[in-house]
C-alpha atoms as a PDB file:
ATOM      1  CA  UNK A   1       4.950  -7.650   9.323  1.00  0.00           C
ATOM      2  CA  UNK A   2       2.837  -5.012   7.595  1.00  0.00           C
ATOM      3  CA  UNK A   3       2.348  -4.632   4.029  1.00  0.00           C
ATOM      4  CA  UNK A   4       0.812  -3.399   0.325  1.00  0.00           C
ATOM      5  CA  UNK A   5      -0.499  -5.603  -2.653  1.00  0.00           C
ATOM      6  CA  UNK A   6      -0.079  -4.433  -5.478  1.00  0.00           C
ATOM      7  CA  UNK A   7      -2.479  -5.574  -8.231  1.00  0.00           C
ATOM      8  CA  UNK A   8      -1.583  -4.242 -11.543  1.00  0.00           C
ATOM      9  CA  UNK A   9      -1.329  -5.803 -15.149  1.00  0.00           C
ATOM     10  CA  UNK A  10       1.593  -7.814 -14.487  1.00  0.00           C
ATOM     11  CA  UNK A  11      -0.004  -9.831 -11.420  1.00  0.00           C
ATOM     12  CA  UNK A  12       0.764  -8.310  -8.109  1.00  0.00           C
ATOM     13  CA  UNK A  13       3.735  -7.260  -5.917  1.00  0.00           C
ATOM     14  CA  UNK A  14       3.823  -6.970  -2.231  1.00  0.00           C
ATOM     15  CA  UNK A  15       5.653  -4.879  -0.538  1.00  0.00           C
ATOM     16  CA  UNK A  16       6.725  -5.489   3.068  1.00  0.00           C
ATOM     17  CA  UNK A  17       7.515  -3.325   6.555  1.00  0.00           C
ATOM     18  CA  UNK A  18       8.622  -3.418   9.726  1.00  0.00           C
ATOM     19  CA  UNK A  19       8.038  -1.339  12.656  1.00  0.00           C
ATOM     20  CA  UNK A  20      10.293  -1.775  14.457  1.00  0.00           C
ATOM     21  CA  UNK A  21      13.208   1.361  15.241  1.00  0.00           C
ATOM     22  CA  UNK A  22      16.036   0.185  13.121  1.00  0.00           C
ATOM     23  CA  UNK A  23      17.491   2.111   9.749  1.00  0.00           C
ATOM     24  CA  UNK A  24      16.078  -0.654   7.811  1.00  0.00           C
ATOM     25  CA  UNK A  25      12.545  -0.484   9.093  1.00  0.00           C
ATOM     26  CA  UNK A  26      12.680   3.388   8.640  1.00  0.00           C
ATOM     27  CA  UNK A  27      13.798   2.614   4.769  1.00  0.00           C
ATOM     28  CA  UNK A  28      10.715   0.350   4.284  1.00  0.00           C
ATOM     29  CA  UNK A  29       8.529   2.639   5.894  1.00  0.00           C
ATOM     30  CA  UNK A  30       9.879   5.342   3.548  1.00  0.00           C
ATOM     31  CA  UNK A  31       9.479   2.757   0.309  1.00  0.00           C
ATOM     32  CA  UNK A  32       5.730   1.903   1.561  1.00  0.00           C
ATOM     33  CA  UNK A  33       4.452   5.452   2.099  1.00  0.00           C
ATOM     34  CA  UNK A  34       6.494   6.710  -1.763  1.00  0.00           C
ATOM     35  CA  UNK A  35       4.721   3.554  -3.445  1.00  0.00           C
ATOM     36  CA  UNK A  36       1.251   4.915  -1.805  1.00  0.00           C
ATOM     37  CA  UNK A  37       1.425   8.049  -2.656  1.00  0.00           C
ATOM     38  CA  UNK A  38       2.962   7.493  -6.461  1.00  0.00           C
ATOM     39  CA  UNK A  39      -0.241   4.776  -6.971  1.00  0.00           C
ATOM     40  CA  UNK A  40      -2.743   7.416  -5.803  1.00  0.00           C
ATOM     41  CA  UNK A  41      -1.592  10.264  -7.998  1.00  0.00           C
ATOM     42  CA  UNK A  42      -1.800   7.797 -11.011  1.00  0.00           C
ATOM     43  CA  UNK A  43      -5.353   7.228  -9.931  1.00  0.00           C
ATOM     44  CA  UNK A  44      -4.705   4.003  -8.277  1.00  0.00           C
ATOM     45  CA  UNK A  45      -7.576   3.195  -5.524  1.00  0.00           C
ATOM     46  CA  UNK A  46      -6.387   2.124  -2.242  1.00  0.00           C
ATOM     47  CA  UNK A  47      -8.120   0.287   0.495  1.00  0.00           C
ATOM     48  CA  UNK A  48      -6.745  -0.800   4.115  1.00  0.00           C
ATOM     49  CA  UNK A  49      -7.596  -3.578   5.862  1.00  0.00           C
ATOM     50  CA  UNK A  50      -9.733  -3.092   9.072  1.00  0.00           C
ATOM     51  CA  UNK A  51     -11.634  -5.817  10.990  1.00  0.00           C
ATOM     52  CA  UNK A  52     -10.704  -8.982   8.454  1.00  0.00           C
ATOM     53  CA  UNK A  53     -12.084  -6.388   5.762  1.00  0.00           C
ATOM     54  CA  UNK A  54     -10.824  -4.084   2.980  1.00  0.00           C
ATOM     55  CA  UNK A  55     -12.220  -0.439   3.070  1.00  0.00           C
ATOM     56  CA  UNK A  56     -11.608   2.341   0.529  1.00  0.00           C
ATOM     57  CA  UNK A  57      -8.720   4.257   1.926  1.00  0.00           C
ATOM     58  CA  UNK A  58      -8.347   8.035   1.632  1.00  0.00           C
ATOM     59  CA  UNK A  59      -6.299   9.320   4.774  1.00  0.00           C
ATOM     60  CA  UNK A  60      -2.281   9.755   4.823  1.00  0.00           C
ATOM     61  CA  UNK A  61      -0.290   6.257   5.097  1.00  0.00           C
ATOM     62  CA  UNK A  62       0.305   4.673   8.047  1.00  0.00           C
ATOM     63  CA  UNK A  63       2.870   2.399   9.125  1.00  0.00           C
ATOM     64  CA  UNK A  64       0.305   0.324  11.742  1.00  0.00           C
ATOM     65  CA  UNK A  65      -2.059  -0.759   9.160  1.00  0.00           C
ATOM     66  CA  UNK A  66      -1.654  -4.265   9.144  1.00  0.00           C
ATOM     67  CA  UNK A  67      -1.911  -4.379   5.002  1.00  0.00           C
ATOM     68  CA  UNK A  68      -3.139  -1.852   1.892  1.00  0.00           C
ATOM     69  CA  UNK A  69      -4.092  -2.922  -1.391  1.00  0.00           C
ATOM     70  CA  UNK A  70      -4.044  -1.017  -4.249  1.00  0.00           C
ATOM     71  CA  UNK A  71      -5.667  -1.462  -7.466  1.00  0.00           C
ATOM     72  CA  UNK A  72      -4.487   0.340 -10.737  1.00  0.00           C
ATOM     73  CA  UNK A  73      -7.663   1.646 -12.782  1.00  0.00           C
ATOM     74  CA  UNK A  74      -9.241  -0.275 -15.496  1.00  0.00           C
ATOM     75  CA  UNK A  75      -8.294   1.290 -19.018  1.00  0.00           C
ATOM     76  CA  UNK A  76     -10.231   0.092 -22.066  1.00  0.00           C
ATOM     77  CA  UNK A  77     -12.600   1.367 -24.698  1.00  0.00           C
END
């Protein structure tokens, strides 16, 4: 199972995916890659997890990558 955290101001969400090559794991796939690319046009920073580690993440979404993270910006004053 593959999947995003979502850390934002109301706790966090995660979001889950299959690979495997049924409807529903192409529909979860779909979700996954809208709800990365909505968070990084808000600003959102998203890392991947590589090695046991989280690394900034800048290249297209990918369905392999064992789990994202994204983290909403900081607002204040």
């Amino acid at each position: 199972m593959h999947r995003i955290l979502v850390a934002n101001r109301h706790g966090h969400q995660v979001v889950e995916w299959e690979t495997t090559d049924t409807e529903e794991a192409r529909q979860q796939i779909a979700a996954a890659e809208r709800i990365l690319r909505e968070a990084r046009d808000k600003g959102c920073l998203v890392s991947r997890k590589e090695g046991g580690q989280h690394v900034l993440d800048t290249r297209p979404f990918d369905p392999q990558v064992e789990e994202y993270q994204i983290v909403a910006p900081i607002a204040g004053g």
